[in-house]
N, C-alpha and C. Protein backbone atom coordinates (compact mmCIF):
# COMPACT_ATOMS: atom_id res chain seq x y z
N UNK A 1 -7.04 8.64 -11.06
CA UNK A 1 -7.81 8.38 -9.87
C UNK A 1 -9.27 8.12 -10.27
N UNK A 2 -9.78 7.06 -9.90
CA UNK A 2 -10.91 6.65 -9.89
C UNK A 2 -12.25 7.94 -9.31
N UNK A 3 -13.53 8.29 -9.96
CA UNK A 3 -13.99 9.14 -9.23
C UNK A 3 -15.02 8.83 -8.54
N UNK A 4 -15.17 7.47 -8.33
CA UNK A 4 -16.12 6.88 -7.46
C UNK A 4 -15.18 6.72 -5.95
N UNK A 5 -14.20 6.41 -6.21
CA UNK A 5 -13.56 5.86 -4.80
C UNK A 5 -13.32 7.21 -3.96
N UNK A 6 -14.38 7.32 -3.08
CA UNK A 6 -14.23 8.36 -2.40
C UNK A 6 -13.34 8.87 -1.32
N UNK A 7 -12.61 7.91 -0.26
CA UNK A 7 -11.69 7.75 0.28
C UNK A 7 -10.35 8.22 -0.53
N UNK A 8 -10.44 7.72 -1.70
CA UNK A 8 -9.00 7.85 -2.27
C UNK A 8 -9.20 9.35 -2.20
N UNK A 9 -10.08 10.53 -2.77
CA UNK A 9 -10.14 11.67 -3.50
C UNK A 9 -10.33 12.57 -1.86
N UNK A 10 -10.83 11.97 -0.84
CA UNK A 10 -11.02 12.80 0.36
C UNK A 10 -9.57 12.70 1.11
N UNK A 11 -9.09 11.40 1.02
CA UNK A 11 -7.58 11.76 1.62
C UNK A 11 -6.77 12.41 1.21
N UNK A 12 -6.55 12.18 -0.64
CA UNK A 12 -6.01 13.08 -1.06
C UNK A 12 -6.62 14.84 -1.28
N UNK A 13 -7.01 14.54 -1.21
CA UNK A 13 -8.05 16.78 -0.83
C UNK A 13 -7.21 17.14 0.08
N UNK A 14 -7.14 16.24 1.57
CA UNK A 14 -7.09 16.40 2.75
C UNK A 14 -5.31 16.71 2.72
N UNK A 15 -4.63 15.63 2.03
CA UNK A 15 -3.35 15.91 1.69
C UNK A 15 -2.61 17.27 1.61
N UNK A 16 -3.97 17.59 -0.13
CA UNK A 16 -3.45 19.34 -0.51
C UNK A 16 -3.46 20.22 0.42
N UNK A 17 -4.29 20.28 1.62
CA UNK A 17 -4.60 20.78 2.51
C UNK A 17 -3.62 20.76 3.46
N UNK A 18 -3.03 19.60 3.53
CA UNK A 18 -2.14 19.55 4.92
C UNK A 18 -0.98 19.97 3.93
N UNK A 19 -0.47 19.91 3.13
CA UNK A 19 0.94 20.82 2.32
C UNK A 19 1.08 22.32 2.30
N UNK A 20 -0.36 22.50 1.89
CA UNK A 20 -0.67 23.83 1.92
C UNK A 20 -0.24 24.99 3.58
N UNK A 21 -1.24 23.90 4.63
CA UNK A 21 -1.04 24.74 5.77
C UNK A 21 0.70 24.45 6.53
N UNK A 22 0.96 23.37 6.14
CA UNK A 22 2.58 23.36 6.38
C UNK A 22 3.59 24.58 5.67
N UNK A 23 3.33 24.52 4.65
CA UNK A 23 3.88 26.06 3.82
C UNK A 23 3.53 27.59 4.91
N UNK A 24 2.10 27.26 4.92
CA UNK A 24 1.28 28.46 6.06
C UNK A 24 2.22 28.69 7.15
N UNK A 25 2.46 27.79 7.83
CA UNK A 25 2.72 27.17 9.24
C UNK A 25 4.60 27.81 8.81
N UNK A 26 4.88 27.49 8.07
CA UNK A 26 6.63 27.62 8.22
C UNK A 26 7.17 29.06 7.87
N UNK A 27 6.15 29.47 6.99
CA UNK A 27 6.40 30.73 6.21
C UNK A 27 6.06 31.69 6.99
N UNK A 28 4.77 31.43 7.50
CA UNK A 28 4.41 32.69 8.00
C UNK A 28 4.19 33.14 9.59
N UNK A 29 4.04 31.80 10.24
CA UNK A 29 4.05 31.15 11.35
C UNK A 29 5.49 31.07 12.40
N UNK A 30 6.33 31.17 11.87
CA UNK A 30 8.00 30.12 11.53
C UNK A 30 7.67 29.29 12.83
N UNK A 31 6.97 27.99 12.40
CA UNK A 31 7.14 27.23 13.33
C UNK A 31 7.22 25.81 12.32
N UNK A 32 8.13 25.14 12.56
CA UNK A 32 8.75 23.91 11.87
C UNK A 32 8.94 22.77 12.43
N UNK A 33 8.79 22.73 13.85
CA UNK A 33 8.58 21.21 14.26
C UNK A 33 6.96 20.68 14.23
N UNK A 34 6.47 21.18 14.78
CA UNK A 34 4.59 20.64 14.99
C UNK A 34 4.38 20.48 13.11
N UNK A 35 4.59 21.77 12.64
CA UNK A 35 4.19 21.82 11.16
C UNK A 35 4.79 20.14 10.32
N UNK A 36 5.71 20.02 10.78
CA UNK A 36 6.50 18.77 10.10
C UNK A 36 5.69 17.90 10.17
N UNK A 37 5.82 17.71 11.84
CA UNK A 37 4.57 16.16 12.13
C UNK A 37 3.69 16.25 11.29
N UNK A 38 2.64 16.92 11.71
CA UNK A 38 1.72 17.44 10.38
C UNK A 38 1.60 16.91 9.27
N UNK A 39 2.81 17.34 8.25
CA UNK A 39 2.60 16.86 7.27
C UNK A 39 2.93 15.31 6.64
N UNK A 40 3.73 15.16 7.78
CA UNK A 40 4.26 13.82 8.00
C UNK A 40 3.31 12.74 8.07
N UNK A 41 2.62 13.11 8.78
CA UNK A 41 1.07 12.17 9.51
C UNK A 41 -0.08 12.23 8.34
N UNK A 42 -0.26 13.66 8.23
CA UNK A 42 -1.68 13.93 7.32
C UNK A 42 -1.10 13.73 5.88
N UNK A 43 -0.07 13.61 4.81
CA UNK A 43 -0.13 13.07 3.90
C UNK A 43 0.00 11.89 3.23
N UNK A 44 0.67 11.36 4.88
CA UNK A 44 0.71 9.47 4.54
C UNK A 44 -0.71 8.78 4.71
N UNK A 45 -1.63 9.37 5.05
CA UNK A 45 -2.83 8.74 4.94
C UNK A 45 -2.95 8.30 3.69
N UNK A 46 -3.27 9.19 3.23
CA UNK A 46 -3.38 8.86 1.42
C UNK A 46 -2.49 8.18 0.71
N UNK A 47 -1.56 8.43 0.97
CA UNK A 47 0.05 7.41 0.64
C UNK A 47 -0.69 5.84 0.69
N UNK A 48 -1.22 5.99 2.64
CA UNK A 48 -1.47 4.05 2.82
C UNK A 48 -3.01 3.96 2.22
N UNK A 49 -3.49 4.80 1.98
CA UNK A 49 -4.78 4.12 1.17
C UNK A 49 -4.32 4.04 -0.63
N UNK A 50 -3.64 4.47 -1.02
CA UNK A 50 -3.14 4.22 -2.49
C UNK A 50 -2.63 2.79 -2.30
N UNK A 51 -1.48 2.49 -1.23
CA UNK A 51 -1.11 1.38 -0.91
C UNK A 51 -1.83 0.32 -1.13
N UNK A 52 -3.01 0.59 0.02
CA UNK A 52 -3.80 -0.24 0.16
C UNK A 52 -4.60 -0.88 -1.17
N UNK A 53 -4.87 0.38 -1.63
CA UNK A 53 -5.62 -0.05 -3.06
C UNK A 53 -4.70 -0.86 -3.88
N UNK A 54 -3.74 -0.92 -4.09
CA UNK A 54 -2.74 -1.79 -5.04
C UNK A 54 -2.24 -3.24 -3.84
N UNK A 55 -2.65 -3.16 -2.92
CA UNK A 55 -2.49 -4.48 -2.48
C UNK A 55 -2.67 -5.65 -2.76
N UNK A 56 -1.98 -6.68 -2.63
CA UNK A 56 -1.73 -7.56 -3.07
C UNK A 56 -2.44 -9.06 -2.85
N UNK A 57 -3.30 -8.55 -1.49
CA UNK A 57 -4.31 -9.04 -1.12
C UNK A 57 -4.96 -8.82 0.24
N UNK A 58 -6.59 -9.15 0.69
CA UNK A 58 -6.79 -8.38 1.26
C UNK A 58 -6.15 -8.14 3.09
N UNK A 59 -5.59 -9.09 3.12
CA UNK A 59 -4.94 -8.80 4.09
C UNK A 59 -3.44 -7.80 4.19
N UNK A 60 -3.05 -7.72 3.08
CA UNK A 60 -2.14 -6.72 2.79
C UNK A 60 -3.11 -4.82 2.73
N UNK A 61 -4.15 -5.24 2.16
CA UNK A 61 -5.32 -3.86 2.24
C UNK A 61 -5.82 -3.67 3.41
N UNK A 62 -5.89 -4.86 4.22
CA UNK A 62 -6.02 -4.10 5.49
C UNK A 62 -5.17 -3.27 5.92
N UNK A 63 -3.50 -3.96 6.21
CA UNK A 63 -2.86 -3.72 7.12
C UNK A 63 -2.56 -2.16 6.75
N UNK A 64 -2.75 -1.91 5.67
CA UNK A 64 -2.56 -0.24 4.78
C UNK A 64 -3.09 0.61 5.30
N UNK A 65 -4.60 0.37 5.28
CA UNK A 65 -5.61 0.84 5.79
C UNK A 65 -5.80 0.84 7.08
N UNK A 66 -5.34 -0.23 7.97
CA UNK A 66 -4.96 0.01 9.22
C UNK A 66 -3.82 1.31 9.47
N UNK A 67 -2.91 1.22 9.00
CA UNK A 67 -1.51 2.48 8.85
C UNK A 67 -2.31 3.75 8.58
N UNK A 68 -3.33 3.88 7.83
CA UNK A 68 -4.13 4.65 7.33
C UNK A 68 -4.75 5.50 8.36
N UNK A 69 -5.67 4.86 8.77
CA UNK A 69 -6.58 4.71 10.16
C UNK A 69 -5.18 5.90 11.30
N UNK A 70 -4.50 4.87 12.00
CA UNK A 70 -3.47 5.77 12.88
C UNK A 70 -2.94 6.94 12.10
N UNK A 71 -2.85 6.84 11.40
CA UNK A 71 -2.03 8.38 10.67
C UNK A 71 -3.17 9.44 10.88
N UNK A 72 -4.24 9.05 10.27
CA UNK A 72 -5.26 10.33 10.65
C UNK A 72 -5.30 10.14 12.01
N UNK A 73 -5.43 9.40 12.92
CA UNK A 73 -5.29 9.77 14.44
C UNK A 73 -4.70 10.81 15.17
N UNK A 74 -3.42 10.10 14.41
CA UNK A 74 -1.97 10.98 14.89
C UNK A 74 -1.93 12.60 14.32
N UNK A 75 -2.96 12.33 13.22
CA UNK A 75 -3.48 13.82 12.23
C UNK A 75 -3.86 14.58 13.22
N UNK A 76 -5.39 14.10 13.66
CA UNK A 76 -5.97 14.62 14.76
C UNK A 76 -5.33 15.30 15.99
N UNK A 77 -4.09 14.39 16.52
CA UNK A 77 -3.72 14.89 17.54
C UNK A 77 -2.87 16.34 17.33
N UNK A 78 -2.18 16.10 16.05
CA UNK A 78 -1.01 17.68 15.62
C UNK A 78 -1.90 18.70 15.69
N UNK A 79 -3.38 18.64 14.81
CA UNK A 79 -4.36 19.62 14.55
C UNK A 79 -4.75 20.13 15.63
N UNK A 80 -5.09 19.35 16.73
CA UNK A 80 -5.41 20.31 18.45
C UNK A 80 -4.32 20.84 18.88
N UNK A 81 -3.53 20.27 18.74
CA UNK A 81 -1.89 20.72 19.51
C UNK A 81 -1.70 21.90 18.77
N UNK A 82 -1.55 22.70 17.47
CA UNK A 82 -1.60 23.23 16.84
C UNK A 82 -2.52 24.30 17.36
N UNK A 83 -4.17 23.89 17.46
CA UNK A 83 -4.97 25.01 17.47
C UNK A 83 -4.54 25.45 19.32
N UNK A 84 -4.19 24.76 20.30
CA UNK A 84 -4.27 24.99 21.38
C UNK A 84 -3.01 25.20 21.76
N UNK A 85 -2.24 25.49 20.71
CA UNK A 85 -0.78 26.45 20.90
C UNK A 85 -0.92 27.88 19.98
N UNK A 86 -1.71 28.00 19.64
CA UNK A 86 -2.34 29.64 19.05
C UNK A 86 -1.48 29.65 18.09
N UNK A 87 -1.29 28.05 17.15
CA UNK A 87 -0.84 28.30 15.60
C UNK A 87 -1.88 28.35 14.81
N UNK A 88 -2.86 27.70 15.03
CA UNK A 88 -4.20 27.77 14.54
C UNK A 88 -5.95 28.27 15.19
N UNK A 89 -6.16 29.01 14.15
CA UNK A 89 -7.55 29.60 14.81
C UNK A 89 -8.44 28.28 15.57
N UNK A 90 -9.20 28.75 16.11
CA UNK A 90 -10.25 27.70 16.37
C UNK A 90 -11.19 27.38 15.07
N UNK A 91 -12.06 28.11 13.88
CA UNK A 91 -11.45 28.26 12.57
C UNK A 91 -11.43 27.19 12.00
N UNK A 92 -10.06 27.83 11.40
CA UNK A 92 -8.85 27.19 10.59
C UNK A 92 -8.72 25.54 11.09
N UNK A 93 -9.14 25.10 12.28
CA UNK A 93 -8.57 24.11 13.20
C UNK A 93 -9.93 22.83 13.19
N UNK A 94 -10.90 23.63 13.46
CA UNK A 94 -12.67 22.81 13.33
C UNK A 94 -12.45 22.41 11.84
N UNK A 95 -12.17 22.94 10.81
CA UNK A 95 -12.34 23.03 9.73
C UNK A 95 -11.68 21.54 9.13
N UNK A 96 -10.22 21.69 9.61
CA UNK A 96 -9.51 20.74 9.65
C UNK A 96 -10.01 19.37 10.14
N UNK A 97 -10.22 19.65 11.71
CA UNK A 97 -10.96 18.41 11.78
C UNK A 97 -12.08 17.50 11.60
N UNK A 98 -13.05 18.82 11.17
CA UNK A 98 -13.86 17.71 10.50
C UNK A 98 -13.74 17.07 9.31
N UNK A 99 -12.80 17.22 8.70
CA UNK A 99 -12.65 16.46 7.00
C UNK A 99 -11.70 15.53 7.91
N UNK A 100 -10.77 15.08 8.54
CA UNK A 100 -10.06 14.27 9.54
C UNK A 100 -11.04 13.29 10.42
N UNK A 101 -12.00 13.90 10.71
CA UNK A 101 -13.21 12.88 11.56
C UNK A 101 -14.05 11.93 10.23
N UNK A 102 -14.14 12.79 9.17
CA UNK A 102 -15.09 12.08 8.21
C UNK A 102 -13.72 10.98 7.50
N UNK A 103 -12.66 11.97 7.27
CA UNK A 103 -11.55 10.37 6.97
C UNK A 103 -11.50 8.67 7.95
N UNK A 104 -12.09 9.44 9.23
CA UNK A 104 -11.78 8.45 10.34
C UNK A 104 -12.88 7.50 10.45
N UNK A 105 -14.05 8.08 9.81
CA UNK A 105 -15.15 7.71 9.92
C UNK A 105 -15.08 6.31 8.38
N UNK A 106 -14.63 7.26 7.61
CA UNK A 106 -14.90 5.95 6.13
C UNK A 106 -13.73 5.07 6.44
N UNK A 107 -12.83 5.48 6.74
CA UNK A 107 -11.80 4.19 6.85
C UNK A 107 -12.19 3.31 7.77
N UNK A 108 -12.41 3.52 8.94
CA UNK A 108 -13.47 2.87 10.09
C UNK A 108 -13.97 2.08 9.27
N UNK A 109 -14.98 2.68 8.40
CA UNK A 109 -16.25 1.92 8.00
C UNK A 109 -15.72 0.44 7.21
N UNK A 110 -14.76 1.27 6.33
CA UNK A 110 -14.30 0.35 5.26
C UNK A 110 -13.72 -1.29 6.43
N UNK A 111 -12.96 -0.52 7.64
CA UNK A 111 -12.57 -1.81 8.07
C UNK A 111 -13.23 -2.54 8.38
N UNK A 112 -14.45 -2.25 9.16
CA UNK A 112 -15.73 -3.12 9.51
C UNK A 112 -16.13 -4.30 8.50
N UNK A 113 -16.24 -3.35 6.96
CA UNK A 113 -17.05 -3.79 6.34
C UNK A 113 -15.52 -5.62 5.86
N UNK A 114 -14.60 -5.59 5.78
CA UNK A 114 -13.24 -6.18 5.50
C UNK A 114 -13.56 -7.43 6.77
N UNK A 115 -13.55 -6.88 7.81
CA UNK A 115 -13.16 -7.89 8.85
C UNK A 115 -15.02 -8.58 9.12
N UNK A 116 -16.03 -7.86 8.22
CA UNK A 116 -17.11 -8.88 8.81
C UNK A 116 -17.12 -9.81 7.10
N UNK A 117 -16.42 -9.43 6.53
CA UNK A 117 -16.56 -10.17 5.43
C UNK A 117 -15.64 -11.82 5.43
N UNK A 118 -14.05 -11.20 6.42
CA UNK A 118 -13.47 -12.27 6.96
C UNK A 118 -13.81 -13.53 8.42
N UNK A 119 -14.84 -12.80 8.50
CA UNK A 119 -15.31 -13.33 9.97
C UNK A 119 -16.08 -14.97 9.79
């Protein structure tokens, strides 16, 4: 992994994080459906920005990065559902989302910067 590409190293952080609290969530929690989504959503981010990075061109890096983009959305939404079903502290839950808002924020950015370059 590159250690400039910051996206790549914050989604994946964000990843360890979402494996981690899925383990949390099943083990100690026993709750296994919300936890699933979860990890389902929050580790394919990183999945479609690896994607993206090996794309084949840049319209193939968008569309990754677009997939990218909704997955942390859909991140966002498990993480409230979660804290506002008293699986997660308020906490544990802020914490979460702000590394999820700052993912939302650079991928955002990155698309801007893609589609004014195609414009």
């Amino acid at each position: 992994m590159k250690k400039d590409n910051i996206i790549q190293q914050k989604s994946y952080a964000f990843a360890v994080r979402i494996v981690k609290l899925s383990r949390y969530l099943r083990d100690v929690k026993k709750e296994y459906v919300l936890s699933k989504q979860l990890l389902r959503s929050g580790t394919s981010i990183g999945a479609n920005i690896e994607e993206a990075i090996g794309g084949q061109s840049e319209k193939d890096f968008f569309a990754k990065l677009t997939i990218s983009y909704k997955e942390a959305r859909e991140s966002h939404y498990w993480i409230r559902l979660l804290q506002d079903t008293d699986y997660l502290s308020k906490d544990e839950s802020e914490s979460l989302l702000k590394d999820i808002d700052e993912l939302l924020r650079i991928i955002g950015s990155i698309q801007k910067t893609v589609k004014s370059r195609n414009s």
